[in-house]
N, C-alpha and C. Protein backbone atom coordinates (compact mmCIF):
# COMPACT_ATOMS: atom_id res chain seq x y z
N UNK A 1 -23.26 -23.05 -4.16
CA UNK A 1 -22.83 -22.48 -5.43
C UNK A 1 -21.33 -22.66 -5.59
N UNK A 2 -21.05 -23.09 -6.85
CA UNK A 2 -19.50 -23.20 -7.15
C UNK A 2 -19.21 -22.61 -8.25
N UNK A 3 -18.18 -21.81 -8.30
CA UNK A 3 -17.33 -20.73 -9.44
C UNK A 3 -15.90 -21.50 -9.96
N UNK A 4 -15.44 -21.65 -11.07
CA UNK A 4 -14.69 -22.40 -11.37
C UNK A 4 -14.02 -20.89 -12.02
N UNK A 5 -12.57 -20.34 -11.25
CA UNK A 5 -12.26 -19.04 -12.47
C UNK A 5 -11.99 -19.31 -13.76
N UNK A 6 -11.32 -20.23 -13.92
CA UNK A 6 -11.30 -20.34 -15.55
C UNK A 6 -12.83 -20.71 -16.60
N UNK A 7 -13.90 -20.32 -15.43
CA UNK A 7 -14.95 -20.26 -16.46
C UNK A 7 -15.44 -18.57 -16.54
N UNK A 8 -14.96 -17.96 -15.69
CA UNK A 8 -15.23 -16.55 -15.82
C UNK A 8 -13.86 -15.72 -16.64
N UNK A 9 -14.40 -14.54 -16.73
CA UNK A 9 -13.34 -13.81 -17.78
C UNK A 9 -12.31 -12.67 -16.56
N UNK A 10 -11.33 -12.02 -17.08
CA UNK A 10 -10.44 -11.66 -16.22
C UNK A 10 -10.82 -10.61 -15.23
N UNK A 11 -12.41 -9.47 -15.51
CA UNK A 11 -12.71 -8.74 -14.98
C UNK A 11 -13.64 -9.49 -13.68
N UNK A 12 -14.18 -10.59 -14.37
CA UNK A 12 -15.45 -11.16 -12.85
C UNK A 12 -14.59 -11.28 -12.12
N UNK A 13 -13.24 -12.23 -12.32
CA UNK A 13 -12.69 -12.81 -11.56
C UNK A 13 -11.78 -11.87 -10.55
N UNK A 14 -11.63 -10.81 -11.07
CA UNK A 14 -10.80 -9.87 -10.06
C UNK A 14 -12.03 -8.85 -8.95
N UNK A 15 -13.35 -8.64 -9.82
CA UNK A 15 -14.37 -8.63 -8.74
C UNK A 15 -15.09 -9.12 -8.16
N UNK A 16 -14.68 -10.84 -8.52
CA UNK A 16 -15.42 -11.99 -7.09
C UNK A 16 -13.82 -12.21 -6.23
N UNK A 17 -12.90 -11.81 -6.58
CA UNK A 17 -11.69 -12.20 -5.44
C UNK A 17 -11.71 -10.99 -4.63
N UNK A 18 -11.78 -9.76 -5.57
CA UNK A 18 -11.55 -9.00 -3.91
C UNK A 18 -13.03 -8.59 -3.55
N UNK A 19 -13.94 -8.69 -4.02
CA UNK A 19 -15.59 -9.12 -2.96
C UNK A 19 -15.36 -10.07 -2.01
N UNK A 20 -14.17 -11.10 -2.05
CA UNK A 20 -14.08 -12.31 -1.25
C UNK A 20 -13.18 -12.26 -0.30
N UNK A 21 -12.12 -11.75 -0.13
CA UNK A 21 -10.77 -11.16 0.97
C UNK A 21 -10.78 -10.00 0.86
N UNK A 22 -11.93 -9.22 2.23
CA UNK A 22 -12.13 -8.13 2.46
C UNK A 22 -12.48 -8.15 4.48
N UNK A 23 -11.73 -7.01 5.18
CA UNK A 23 -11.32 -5.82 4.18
C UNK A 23 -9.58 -6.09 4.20
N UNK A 24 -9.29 -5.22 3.11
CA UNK A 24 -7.95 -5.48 2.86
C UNK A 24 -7.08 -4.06 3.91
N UNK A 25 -6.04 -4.25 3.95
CA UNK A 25 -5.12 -2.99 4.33
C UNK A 25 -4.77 -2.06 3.19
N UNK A 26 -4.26 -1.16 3.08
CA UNK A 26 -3.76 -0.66 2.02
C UNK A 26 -2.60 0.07 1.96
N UNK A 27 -1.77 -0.66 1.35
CA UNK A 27 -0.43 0.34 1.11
C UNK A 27 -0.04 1.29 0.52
N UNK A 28 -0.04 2.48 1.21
CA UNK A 28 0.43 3.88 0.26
C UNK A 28 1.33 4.34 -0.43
N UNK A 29 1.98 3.63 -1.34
CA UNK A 29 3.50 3.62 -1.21
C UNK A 29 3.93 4.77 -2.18
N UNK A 30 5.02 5.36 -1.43
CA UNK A 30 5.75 6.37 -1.98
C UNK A 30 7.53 5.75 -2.58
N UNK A 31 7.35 6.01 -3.79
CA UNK A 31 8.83 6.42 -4.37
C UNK A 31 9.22 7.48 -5.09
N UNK A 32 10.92 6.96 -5.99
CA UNK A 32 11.12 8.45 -6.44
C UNK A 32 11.48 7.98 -7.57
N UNK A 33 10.72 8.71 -8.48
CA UNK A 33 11.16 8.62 -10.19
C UNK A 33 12.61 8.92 -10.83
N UNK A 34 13.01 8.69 -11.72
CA UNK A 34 14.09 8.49 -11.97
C UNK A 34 14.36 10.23 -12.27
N UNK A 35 13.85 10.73 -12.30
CA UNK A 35 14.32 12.32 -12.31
C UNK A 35 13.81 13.13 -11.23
N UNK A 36 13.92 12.24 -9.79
CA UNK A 36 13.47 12.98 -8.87
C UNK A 36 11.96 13.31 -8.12
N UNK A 37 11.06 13.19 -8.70
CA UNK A 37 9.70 13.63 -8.40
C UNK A 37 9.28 12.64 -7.74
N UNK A 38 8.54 12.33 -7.24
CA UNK A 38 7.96 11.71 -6.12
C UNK A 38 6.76 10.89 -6.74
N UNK A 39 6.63 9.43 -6.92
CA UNK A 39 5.64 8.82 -7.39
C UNK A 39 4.98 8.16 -5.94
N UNK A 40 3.22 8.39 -6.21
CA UNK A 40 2.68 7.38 -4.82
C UNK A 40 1.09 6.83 -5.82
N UNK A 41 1.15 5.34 -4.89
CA UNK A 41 0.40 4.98 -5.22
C UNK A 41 -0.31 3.82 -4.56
N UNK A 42 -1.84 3.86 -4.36
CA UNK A 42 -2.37 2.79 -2.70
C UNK A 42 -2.43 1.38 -3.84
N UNK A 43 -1.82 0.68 -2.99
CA UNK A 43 -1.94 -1.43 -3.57
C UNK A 43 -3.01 -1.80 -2.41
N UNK A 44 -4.01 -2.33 -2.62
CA UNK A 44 -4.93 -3.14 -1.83
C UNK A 44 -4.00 -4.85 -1.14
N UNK A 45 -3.79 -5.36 -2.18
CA UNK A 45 -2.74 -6.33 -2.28
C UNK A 45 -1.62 -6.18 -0.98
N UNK A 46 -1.79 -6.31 0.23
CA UNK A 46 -0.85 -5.87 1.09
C UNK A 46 -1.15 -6.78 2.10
N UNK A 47 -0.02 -7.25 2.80
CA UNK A 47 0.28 -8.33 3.94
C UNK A 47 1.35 -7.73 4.60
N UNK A 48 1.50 -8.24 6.09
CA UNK A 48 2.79 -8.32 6.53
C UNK A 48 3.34 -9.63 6.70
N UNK A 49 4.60 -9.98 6.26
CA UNK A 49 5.59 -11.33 6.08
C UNK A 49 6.13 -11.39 7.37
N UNK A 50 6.95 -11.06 8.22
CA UNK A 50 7.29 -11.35 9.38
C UNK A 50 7.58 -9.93 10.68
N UNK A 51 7.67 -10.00 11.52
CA UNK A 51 7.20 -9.15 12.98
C UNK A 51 8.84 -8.81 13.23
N UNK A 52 9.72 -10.03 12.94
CA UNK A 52 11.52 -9.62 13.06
C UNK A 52 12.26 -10.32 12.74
N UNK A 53 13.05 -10.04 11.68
CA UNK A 53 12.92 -8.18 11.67
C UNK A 53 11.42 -8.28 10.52
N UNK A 54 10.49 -6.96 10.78
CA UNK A 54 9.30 -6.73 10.09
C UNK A 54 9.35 -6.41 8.40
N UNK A 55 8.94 -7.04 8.41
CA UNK A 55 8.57 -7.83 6.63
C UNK A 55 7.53 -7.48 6.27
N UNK A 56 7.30 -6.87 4.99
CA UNK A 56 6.12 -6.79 4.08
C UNK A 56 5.98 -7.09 2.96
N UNK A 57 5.05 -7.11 2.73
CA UNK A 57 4.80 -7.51 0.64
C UNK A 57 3.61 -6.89 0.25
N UNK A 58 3.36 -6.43 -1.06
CA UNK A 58 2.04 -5.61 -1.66
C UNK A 58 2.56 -6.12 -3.16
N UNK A 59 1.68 -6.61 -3.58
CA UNK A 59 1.30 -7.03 -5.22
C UNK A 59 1.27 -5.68 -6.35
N UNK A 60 2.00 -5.97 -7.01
CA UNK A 60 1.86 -4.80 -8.32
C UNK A 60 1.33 -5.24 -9.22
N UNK A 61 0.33 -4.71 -9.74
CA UNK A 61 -0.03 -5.64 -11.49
C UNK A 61 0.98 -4.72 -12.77
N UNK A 62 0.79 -5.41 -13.84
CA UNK A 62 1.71 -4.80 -14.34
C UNK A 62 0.49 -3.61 -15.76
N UNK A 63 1.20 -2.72 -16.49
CA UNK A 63 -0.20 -1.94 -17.30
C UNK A 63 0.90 -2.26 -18.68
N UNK A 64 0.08 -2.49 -19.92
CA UNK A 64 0.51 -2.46 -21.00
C UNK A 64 1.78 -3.71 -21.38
N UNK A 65 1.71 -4.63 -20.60
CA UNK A 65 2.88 -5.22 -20.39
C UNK A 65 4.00 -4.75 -19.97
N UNK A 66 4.08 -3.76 -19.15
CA UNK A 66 4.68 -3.43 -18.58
C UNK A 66 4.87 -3.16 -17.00
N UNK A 67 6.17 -3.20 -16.34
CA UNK A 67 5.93 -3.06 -14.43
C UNK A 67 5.24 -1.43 -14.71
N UNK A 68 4.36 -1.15 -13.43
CA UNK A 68 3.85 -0.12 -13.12
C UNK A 68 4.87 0.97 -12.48
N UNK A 69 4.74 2.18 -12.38
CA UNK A 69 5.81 3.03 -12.37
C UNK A 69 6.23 2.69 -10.53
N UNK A 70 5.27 1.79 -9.88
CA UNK A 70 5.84 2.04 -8.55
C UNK A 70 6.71 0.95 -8.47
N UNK A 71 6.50 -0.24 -9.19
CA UNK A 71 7.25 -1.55 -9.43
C UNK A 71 8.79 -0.99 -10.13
N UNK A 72 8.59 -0.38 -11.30
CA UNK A 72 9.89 0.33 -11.85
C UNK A 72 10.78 1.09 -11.00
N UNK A 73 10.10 2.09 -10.54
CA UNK A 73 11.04 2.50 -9.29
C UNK A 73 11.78 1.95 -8.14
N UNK A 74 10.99 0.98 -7.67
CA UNK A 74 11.73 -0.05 -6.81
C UNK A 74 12.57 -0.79 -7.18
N UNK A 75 12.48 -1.69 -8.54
CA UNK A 75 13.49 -2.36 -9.39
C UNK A 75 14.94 -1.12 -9.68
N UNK A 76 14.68 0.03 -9.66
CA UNK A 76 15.82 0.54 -9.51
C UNK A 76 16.44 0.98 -8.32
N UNK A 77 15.81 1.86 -7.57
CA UNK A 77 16.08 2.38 -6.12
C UNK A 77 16.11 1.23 -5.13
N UNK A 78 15.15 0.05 -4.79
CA UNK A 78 15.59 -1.20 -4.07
C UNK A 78 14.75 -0.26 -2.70
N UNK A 79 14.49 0.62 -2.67
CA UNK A 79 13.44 1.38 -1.49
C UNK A 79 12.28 1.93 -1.49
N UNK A 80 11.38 2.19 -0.81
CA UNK A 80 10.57 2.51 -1.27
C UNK A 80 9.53 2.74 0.68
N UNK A 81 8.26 3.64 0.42
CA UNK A 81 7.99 3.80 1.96
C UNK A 81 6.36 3.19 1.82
N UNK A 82 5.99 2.96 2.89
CA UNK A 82 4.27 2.21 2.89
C UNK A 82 3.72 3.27 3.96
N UNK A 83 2.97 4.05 3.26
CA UNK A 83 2.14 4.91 4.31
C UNK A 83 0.79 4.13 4.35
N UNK A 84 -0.18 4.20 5.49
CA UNK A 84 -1.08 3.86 5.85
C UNK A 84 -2.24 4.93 5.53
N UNK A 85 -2.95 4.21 4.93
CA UNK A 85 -4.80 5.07 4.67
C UNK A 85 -5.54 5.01 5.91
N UNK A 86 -5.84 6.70 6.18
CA UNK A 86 -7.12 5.82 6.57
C UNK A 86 -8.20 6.94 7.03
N UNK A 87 -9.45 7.22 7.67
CA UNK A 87 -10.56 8.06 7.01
C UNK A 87 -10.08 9.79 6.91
N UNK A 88 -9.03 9.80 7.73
CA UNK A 88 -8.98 11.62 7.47
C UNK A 88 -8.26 11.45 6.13
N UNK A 89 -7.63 10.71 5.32
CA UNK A 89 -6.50 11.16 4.45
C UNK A 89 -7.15 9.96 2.90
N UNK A 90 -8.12 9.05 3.32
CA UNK A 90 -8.42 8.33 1.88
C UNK A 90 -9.37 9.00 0.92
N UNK A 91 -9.87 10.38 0.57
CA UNK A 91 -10.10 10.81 -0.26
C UNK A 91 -8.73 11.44 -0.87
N UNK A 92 -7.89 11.71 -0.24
CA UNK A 92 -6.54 12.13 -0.97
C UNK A 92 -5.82 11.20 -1.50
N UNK A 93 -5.85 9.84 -0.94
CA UNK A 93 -5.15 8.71 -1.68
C UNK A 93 -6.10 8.44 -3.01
N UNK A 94 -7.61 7.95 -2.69
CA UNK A 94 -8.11 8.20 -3.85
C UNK A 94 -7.81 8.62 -5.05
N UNK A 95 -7.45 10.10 -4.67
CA UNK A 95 -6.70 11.01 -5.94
C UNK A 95 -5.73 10.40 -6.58
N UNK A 96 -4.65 9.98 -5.84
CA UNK A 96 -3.24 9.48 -6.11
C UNK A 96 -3.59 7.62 -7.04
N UNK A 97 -4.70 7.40 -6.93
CA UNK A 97 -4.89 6.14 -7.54
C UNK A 97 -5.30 6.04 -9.18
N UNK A 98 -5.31 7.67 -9.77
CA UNK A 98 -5.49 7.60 -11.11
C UNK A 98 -4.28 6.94 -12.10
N UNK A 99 -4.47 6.75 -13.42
CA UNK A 99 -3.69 6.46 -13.67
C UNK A 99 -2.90 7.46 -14.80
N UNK A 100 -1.64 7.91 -14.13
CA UNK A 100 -0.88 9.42 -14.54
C UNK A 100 0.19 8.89 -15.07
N UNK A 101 0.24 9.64 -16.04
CA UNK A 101 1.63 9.90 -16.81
C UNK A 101 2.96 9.50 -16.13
N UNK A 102 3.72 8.70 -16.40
CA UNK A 102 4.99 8.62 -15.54
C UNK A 102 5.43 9.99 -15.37
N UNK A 103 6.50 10.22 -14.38
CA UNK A 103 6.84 11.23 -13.62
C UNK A 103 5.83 12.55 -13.20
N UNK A 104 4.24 11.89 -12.96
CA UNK A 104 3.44 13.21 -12.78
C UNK A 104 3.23 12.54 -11.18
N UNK A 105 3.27 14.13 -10.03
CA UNK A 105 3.66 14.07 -8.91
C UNK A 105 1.95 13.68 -8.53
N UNK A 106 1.56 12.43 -8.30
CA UNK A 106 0.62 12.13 -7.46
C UNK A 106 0.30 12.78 -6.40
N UNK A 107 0.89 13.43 -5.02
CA UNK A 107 0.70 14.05 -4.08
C UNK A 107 0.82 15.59 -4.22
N UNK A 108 1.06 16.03 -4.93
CA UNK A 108 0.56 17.45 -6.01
C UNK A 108 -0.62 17.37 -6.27
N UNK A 109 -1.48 16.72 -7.47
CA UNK A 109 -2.51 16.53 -7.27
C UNK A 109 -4.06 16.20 -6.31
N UNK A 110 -2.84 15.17 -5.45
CA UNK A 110 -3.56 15.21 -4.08
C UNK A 110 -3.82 16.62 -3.25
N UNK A 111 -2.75 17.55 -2.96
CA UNK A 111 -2.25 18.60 -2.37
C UNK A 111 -1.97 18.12 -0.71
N UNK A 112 -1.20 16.87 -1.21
CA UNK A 112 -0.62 16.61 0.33
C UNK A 112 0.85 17.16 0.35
N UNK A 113 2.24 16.86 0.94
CA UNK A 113 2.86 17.32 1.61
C UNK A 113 3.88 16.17 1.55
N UNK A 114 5.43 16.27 1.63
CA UNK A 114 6.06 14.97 1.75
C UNK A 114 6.76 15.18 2.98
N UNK A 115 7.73 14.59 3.57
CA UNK A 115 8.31 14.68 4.72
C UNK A 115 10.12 13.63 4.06
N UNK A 116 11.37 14.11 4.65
CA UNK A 116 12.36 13.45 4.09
C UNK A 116 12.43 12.51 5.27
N UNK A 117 12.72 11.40 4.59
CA UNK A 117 12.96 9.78 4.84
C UNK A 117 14.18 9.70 5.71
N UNK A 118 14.49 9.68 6.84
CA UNK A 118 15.71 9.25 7.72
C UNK A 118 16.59 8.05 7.13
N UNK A 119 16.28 6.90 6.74
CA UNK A 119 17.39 6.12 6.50
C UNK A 119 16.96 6.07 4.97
N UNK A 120 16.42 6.49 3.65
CA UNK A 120 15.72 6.05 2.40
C UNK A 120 15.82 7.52 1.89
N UNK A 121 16.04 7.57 0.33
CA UNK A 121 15.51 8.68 -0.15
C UNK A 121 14.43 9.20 -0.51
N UNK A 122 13.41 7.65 -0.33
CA UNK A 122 11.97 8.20 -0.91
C UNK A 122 11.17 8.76 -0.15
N UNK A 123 10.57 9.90 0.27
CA UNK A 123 9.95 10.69 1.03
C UNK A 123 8.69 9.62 1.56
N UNK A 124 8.05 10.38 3.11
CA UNK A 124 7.14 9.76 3.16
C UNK A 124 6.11 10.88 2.71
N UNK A 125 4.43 10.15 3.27
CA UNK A 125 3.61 11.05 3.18
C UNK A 125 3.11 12.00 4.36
N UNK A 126 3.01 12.90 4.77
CA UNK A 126 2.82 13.35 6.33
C UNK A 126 1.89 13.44 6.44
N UNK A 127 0.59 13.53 6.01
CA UNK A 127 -0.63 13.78 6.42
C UNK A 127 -1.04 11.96 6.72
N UNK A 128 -0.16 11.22 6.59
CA UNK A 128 -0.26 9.78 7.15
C UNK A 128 -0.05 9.86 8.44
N UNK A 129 -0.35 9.32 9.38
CA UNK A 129 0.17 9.25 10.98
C UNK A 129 1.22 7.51 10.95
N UNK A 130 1.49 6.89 10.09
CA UNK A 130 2.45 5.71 10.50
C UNK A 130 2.69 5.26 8.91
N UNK A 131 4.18 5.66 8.65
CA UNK A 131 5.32 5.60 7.31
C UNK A 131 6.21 4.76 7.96
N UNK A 132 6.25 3.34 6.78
CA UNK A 132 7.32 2.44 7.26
C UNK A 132 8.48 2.76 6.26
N UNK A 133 9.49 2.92 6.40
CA UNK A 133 10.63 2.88 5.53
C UNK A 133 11.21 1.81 4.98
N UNK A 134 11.23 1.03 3.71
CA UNK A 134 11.59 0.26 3.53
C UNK A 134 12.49 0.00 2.63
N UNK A 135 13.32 -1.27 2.82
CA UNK A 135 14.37 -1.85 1.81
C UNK A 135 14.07 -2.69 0.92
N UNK A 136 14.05 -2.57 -0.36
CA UNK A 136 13.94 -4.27 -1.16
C UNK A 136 14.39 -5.56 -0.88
N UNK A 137 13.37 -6.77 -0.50
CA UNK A 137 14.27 -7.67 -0.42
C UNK A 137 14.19 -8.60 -1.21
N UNK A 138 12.83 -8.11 -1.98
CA UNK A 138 12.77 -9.15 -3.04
C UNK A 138 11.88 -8.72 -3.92
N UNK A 139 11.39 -9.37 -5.73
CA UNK A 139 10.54 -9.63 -5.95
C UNK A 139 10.13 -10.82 -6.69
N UNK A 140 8.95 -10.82 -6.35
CA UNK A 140 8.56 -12.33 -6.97
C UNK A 140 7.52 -12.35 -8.06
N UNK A 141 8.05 -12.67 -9.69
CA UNK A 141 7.72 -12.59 -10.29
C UNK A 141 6.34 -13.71 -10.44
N UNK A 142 4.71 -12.83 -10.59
CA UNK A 142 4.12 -14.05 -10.91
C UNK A 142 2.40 -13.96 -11.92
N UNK A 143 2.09 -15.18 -12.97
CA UNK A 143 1.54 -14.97 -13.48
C UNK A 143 1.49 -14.18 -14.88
N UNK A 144 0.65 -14.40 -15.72
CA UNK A 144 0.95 -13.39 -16.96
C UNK A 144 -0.68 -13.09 -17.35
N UNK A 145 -1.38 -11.63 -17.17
CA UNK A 145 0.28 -10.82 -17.38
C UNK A 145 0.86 -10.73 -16.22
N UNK A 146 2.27 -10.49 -15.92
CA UNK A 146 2.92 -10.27 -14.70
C UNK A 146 2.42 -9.40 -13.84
N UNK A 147 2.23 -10.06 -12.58
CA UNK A 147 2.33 -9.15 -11.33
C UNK A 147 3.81 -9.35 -10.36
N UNK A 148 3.82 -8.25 -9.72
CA UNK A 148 5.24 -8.44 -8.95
C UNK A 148 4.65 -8.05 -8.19
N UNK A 149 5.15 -9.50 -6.74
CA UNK A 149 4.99 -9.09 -5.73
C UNK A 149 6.31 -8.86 -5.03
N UNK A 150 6.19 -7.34 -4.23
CA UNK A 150 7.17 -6.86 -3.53
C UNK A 150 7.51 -7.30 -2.41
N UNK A 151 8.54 -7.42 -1.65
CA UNK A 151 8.48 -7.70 -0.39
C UNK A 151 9.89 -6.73 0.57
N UNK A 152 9.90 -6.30 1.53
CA UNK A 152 10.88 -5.33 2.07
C UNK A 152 10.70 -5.69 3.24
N UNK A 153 11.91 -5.36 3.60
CA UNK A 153 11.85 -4.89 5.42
C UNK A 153 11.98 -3.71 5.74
N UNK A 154 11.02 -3.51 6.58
CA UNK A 154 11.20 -2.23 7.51
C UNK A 154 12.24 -2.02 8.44
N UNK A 155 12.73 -0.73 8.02
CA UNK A 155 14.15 -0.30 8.60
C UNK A 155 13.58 0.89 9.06
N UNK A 156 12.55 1.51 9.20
CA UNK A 156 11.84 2.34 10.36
C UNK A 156 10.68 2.66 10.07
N UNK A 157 10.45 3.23 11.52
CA UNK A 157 8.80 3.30 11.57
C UNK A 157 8.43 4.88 11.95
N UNK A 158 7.84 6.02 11.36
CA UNK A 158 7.57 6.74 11.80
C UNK A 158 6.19 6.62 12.22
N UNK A 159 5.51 7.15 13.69
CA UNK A 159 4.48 6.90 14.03
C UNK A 159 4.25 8.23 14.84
N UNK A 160 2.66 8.98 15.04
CA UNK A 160 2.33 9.74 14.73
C UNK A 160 2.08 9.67 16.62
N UNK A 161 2.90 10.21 17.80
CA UNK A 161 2.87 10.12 18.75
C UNK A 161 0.98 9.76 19.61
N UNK A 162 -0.14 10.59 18.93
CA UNK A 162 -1.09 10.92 18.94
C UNK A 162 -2.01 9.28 19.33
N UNK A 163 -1.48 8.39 18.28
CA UNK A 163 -1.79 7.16 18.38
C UNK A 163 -1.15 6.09 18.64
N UNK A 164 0.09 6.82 19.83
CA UNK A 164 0.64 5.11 19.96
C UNK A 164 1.08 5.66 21.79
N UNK A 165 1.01 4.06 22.05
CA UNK A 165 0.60 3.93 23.57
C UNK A 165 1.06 2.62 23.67
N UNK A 166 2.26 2.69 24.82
CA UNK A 166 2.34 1.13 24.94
C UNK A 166 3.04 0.04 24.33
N UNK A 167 3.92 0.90 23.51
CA UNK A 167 4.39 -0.27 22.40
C UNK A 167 3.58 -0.48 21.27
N UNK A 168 2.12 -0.18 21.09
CA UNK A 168 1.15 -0.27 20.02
C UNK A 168 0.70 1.01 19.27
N UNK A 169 0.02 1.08 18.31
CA UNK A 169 -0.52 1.98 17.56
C UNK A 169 -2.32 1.58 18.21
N UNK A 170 -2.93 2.56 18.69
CA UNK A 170 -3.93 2.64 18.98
C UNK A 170 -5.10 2.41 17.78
N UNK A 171 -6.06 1.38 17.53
CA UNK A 171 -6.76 1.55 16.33
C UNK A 171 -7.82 2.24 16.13
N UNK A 172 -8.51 2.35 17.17
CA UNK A 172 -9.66 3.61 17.70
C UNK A 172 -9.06 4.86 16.95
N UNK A 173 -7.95 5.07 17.43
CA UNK A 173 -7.20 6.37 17.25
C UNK A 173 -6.90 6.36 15.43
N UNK A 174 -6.59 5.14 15.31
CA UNK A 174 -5.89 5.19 13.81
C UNK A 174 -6.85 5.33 12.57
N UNK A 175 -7.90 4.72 12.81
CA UNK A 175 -9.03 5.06 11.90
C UNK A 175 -8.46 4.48 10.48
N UNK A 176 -8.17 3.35 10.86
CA UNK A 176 -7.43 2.60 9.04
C UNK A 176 -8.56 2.37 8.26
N UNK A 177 -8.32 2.25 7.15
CA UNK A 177 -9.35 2.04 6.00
C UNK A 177 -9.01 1.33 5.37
N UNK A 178 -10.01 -0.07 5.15
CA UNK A 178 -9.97 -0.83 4.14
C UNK A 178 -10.88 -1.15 2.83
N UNK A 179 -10.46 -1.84 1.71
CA UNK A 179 -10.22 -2.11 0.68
C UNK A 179 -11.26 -3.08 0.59
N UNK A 180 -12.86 -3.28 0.25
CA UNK A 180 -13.58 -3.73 0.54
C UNK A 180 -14.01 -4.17 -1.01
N UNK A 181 -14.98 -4.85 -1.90
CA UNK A 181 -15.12 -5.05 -3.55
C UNK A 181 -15.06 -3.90 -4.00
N UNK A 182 -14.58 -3.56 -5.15
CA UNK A 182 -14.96 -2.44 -6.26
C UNK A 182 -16.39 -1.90 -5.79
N UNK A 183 -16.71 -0.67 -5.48
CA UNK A 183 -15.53 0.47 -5.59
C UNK A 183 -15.57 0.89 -3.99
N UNK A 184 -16.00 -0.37 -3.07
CA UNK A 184 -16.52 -0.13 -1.63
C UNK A 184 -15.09 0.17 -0.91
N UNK A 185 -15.22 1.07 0.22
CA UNK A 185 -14.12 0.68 1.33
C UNK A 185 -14.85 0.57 2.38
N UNK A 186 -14.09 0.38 3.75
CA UNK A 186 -14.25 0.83 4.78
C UNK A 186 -13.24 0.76 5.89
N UNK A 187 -14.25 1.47 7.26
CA UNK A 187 -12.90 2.20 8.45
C UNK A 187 -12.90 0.94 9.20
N UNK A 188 -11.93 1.10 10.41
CA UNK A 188 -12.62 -0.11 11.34
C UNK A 188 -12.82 0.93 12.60
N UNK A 189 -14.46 0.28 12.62
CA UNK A 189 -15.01 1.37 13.99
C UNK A 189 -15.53 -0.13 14.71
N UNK A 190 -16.19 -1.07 14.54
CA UNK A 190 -16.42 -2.46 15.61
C UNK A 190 -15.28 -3.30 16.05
N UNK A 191 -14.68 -2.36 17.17
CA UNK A 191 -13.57 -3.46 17.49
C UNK A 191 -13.87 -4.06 18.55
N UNK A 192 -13.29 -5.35 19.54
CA UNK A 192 -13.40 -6.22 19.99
C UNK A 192 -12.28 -6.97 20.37
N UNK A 193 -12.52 -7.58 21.69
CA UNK A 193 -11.38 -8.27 21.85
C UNK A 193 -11.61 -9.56 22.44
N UNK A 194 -10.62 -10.79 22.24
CA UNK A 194 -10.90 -12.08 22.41
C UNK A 194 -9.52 -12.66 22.65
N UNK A 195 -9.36 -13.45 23.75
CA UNK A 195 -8.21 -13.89 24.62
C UNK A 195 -8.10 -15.37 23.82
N UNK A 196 -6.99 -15.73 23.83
CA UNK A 196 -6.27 -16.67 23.17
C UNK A 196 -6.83 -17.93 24.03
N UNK A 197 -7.30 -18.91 23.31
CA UNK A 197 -8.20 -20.26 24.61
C UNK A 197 -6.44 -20.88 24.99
């Protein structure tokens, strides 16, 4: 079977791509609105760019022709934090994925909790066990309507003692959740390991 996207319309095509690169990670990202309040919101759209110094990127789409309030915030502040989902805390991100009024406090609604940012002003989330702090280093404008993809480096890592051992974050322990087709997720519980030939 062959799918040609420009023969499908803009909704198939965004639920045969992410039915197709699954499961995804998900980025929680917290910023701060221009009058202070705390905007968060999970991007499926998430990679890491390089290990060092550690690099990331997460895709924004844009609403109304316009950047989305987490894209806007970064275009001004240049910071912004990536908390990690995953099964104790993704019905609360859930929450945070509606789509709210600019300056309405997503993690209010949630009834999570923020924690202040050591080197960034944008708070993390605490009921996360691993908040990367990050800097803007870029974005890359692409497609219309526009998406911006973000990209930062991590300038710290808070990690949740509970799950890290070794230099690593334990994944047993971490219970991440991914980003599986509309409206599926899932945890990773089949892990496995395989030595480099």
């Amino acid at each position: 079977m062959n799918i040609d996207p420009n023969d499908i319309d803009r909704k198939e095509a965004y639920n045969l791509f992410t039915s197709v690169i699954v499961p995804r990670p998900i980025a929680w990202v917290t910023t701060l609105n221009d009058d202070g309040s705390t905007n968060a919101a999970p991007f499926s759209f998430f990679m890491g760019v390089t290990s060092y110094p550690p690099r990331l990127a997460f895709s924004v789409s844009s609403r109304r022709g316009e950047p989305k309030d987490t894209a806007k915030n970064i275009m001004r502040t240049e910071e912004f934090v990536v908390n990690l989902v995953t099964k104790s805390n993704v019905e609360a991100m859930f929450i945070t994925s509606g789509d709210y009024e600019y300056g309405i406090d997503e993690l209010r609604q949630a009834k999570l909790s923020t924690g202040e940012s050591e080197k960034i002003s944008a708070p993390y989330i605490k009921e996360s066990p691993v908040n990367m702090e990050c800097k803007l280093e870029k974005i890359v404008e692409i497609g219309e309507p526009t998406n911006y993809m973000i990209i930062g480096e991590v300038i710290l890592f808070h990690i949740d003692e509970a799950i890290y051992s070794e230099g690593v974050v334990d994944p047993h322990k971490l219970q991440s959740v991914g980003r599986m087709g509309n409206p599926l997720y899932s945890n990773v519980n089949d892990i496995f390991k395989m030595e480099r030939p």
